[in-house]
Structures are given as structure tokens and as C-alpha cells.
N, C-alpha and C. Protein backbone atom coordinates (compact mmCIF):
# COMPACT_ATOMS: atom_id res chain seq x y z
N UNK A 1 4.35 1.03 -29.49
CA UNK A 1 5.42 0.10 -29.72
C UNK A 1 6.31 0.06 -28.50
N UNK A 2 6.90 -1.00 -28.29
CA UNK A 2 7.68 -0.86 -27.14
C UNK A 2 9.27 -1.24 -27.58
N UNK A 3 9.76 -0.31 -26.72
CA UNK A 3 11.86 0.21 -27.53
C UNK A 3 12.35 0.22 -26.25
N UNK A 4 13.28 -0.57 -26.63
CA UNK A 4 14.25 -0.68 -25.45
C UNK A 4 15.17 0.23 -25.76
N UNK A 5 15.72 1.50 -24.51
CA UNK A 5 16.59 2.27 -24.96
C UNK A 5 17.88 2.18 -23.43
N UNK A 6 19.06 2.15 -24.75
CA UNK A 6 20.66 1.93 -23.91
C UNK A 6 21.09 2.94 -24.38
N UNK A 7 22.21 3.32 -23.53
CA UNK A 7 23.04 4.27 -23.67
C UNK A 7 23.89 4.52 -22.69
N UNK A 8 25.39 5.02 -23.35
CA UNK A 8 26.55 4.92 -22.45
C UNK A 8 26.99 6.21 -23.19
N UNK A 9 27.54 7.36 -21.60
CA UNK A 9 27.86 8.85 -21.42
C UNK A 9 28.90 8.74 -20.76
N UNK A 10 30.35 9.46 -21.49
CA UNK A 10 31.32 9.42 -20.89
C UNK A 10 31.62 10.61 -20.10
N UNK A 11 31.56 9.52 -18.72
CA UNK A 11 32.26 10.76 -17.26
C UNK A 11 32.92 11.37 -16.81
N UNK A 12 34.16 11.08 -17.64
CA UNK A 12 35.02 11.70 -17.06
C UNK A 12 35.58 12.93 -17.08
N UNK A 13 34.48 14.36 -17.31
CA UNK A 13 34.45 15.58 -16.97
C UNK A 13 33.21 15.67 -16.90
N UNK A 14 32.78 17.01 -16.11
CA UNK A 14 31.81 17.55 -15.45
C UNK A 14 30.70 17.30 -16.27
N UNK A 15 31.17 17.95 -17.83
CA UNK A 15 29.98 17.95 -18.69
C UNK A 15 29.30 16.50 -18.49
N UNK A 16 30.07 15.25 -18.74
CA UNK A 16 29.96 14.10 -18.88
C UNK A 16 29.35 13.60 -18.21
N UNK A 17 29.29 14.14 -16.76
CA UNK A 17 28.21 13.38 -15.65
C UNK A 17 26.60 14.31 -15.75
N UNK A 18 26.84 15.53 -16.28
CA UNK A 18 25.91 16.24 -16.67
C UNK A 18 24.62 15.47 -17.56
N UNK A 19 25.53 15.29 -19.04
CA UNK A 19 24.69 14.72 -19.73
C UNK A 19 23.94 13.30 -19.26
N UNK A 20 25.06 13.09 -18.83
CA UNK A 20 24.10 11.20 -18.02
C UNK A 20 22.87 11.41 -17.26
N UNK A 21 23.16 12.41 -16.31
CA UNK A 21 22.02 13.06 -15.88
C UNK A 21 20.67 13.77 -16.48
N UNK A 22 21.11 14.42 -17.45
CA UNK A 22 20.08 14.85 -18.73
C UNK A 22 19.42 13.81 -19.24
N UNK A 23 20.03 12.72 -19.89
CA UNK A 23 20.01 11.40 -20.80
C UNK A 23 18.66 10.63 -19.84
N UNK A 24 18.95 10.57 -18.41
CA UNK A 24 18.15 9.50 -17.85
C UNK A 24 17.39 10.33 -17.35
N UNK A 25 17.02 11.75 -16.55
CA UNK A 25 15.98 12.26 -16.29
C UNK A 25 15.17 12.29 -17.37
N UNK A 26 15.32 12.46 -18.78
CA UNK A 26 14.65 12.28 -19.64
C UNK A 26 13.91 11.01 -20.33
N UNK A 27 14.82 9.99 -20.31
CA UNK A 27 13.86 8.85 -20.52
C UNK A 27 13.02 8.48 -19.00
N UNK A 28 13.35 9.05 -17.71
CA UNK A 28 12.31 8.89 -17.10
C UNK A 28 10.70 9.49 -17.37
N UNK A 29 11.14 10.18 -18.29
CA UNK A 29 9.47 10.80 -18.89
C UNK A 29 8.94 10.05 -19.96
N UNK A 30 8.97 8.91 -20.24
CA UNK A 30 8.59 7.62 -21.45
C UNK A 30 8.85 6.63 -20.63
N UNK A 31 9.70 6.29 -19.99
CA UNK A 31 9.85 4.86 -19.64
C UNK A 31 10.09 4.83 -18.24
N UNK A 32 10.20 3.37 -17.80
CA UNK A 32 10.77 2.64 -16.74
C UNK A 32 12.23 2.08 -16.91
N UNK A 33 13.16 2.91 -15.89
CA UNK A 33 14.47 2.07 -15.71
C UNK A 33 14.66 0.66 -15.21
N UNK A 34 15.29 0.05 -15.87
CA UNK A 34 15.39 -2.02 -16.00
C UNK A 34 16.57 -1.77 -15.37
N UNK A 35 17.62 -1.08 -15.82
CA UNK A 35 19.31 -1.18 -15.40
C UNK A 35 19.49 0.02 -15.35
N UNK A 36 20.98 0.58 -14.61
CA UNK A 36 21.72 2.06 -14.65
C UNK A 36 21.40 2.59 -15.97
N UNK A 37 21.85 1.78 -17.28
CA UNK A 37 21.01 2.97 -18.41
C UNK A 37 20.43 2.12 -19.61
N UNK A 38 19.30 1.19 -18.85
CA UNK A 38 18.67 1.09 -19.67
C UNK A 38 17.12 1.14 -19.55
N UNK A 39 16.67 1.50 -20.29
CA UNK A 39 15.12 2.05 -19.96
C UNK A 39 14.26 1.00 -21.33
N UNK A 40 12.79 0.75 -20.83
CA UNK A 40 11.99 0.18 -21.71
C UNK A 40 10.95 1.20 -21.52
N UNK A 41 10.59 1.04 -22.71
CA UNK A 41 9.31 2.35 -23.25
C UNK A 41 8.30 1.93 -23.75
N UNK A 42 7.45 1.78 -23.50
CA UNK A 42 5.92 1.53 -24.63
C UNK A 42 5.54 3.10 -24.87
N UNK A 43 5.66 3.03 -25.74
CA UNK A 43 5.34 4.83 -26.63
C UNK A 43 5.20 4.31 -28.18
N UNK A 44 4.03 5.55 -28.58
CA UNK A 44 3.84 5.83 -29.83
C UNK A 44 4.94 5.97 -30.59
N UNK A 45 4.89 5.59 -31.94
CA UNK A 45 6.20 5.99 -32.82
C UNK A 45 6.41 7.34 -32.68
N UNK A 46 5.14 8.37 -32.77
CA UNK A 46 5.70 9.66 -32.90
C UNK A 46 6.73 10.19 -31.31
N UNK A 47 6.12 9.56 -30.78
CA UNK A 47 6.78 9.83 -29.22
C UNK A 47 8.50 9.48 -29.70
N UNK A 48 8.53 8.39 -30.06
CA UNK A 48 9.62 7.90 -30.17
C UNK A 48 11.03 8.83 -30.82
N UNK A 49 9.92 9.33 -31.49
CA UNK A 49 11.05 10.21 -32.51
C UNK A 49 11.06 11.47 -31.76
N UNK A 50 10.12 11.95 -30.85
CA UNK A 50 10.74 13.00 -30.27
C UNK A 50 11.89 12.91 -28.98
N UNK A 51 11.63 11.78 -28.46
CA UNK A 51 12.67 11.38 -27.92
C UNK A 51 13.88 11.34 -28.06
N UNK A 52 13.89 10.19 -29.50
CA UNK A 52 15.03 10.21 -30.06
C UNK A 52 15.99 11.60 -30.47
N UNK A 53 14.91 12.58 -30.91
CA UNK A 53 15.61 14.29 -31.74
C UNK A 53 16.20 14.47 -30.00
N UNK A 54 15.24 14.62 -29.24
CA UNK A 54 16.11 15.40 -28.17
C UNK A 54 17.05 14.55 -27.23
N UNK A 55 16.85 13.56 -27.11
CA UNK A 55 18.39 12.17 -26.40
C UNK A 55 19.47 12.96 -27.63
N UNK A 56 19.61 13.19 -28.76
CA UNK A 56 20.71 13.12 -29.44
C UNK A 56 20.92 14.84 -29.48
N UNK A 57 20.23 15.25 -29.51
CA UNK A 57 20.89 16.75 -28.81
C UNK A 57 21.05 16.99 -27.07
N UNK A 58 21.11 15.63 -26.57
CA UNK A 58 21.65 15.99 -24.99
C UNK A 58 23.06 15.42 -25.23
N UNK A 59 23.18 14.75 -26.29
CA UNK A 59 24.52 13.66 -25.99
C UNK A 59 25.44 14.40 -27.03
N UNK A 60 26.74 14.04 -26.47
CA UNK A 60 27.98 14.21 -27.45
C UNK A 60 28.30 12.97 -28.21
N UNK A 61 27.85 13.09 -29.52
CA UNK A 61 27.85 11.92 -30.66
C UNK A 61 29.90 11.81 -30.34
N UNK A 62 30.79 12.37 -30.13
CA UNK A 62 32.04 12.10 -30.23
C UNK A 62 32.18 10.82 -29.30
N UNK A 63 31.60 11.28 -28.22
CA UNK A 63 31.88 10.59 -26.79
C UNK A 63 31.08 9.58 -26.65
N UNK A 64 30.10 9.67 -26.61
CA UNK A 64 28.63 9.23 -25.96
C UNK A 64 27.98 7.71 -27.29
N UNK A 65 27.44 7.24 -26.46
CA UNK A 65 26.32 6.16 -28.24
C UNK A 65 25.16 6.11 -26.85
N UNK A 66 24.32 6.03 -27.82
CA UNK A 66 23.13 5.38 -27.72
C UNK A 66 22.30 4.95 -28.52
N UNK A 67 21.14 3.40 -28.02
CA UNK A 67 20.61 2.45 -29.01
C UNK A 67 19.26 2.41 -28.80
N UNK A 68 18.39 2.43 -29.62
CA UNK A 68 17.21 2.02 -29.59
C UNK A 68 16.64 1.04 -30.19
N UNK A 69 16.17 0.02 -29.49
CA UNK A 69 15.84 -1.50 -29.72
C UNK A 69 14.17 -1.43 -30.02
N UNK A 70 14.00 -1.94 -31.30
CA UNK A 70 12.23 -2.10 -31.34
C UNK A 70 12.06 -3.50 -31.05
N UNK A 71 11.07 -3.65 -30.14
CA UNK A 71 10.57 -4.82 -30.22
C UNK A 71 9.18 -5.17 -30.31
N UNK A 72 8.58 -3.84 -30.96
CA UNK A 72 7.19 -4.06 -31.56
C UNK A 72 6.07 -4.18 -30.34
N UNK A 73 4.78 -4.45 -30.73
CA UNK A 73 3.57 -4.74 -29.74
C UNK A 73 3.86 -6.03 -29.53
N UNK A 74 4.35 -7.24 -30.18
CA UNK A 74 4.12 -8.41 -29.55
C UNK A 74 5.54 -8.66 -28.14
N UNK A 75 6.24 -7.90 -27.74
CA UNK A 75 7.49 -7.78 -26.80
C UNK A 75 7.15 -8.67 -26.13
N UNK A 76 6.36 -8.83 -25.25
CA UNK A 76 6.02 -9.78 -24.42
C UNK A 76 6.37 -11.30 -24.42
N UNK A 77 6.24 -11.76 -25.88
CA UNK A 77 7.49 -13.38 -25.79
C UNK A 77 8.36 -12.83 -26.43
N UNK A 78 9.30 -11.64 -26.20
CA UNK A 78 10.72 -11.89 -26.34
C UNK A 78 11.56 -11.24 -25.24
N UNK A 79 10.73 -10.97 -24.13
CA UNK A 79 11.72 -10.65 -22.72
C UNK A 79 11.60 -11.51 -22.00
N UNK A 80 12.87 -12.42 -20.88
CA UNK A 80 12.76 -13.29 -20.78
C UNK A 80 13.54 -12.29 -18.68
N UNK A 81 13.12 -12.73 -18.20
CA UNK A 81 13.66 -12.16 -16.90
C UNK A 81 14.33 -12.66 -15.75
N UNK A 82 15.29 -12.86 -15.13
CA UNK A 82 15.45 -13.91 -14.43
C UNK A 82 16.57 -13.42 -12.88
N UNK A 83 16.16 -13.39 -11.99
CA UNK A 83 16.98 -12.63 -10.98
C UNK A 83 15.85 -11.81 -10.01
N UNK A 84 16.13 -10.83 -9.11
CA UNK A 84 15.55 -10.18 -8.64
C UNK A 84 15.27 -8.94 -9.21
N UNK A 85 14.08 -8.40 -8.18
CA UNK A 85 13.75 -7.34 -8.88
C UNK A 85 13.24 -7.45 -10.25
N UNK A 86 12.11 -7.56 -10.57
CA UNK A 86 11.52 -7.62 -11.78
C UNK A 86 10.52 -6.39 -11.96
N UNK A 87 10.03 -6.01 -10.92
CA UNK A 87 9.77 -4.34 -11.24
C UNK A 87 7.95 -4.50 -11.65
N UNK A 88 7.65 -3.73 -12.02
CA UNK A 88 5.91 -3.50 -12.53
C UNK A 88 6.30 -3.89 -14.06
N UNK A 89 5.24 -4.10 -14.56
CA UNK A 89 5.16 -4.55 -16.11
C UNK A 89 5.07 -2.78 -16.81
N UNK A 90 5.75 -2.74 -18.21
CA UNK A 90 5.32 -1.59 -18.43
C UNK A 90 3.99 -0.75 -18.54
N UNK A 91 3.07 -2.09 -19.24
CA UNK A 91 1.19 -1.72 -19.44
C UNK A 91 0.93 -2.05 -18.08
N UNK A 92 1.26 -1.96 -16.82
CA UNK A 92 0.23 -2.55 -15.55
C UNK A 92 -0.31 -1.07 -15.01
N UNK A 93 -1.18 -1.03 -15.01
CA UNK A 93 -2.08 0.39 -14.06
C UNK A 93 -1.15 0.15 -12.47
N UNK A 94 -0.42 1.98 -12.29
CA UNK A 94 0.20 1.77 -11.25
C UNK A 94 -0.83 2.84 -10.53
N UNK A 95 -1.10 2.78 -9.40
CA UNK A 95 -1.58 3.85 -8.64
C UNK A 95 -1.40 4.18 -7.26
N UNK A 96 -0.86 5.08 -7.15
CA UNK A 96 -0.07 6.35 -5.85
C UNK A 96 -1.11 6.77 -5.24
């Protein structure tokens, strides 16, 4: 399934730039960054939920939100792109 995941970490103490840092090194292990914090994922549901358990034990629920957007297997007619930088597709075979 593919989930669009947002999230906003408040900075303004140490911890705060910490967790932002936690938050996005971690969805770099599922997804590709689109924006500063937003990431798209094609992952299994079960993936999803492990994600989700550990994003919400990096974050301070007081301070912090974050969202996870399903937009199912058919995603593809409902992202619409427009500007620079459009990046690799999430399913495209990348190779290094």
C-alpha cells in the first residue's frame, strides 16, 4: 500500500531537534523524502504498523503530531505533481 507520511517536531530544545532527526532517519528506511517532512512509502500493511509503533515512541505526543495518509495500490491517479524536482517514482528499479 502506499502512505503518505507528515509530521511536525517541535525545535525549540535540544531534545526537539533530536527527535526530528530520529523521525526522518527513520522513515528514510521505508520511504522517499517529497518535502522537509514528508515522506511517501509503498510498504506492506504490516510494515506500516511497525513504523507507525516506533515513529510514535520517537515523538512527544505533547509537542509533536504526525499523519499517515493511505492512498491504497491505485495512488498513482491521485498524485498530481507540478514544479521541479519530481524525484524517481516510488516502484522504479533504482540502481547504484
Amino acid at each position: 500500500m502506499f502512505v503518505l507520511i507528515t509530521y511536525d517536531v517541535n525545535t525549540e530544545d535540544a531534545a526537539g531537534r533530536k527527535r526530528l532527526r530520529q523521525v526522518a532517519k527513520y522513515c528514510e528506511k521505508y520511504g522517499k523524502r517529497v518535502q522537509c517532512s514528508v515522506f511517501e512509502c509503498d510498504i506492506e500493511p504490516a510494515q506500516c504498523k511497525v513504523l507507525q509503533t516506533n515513529l510514535k515512541e520517537i515523538i512527544d505526543g505533547a509537542k509533536d503530531s504526525l499523519r499517515f495518509y493511505y492512498l491504497g495500490s491505485k495512488y498513482k491517479t491521485k498524485i498530481e505533481h507540478f514544479g521541479v524536482n519530481k524525484g524517481l517514482e516510488v516502484d522504479e528499479i533504482l540502481v547504484l
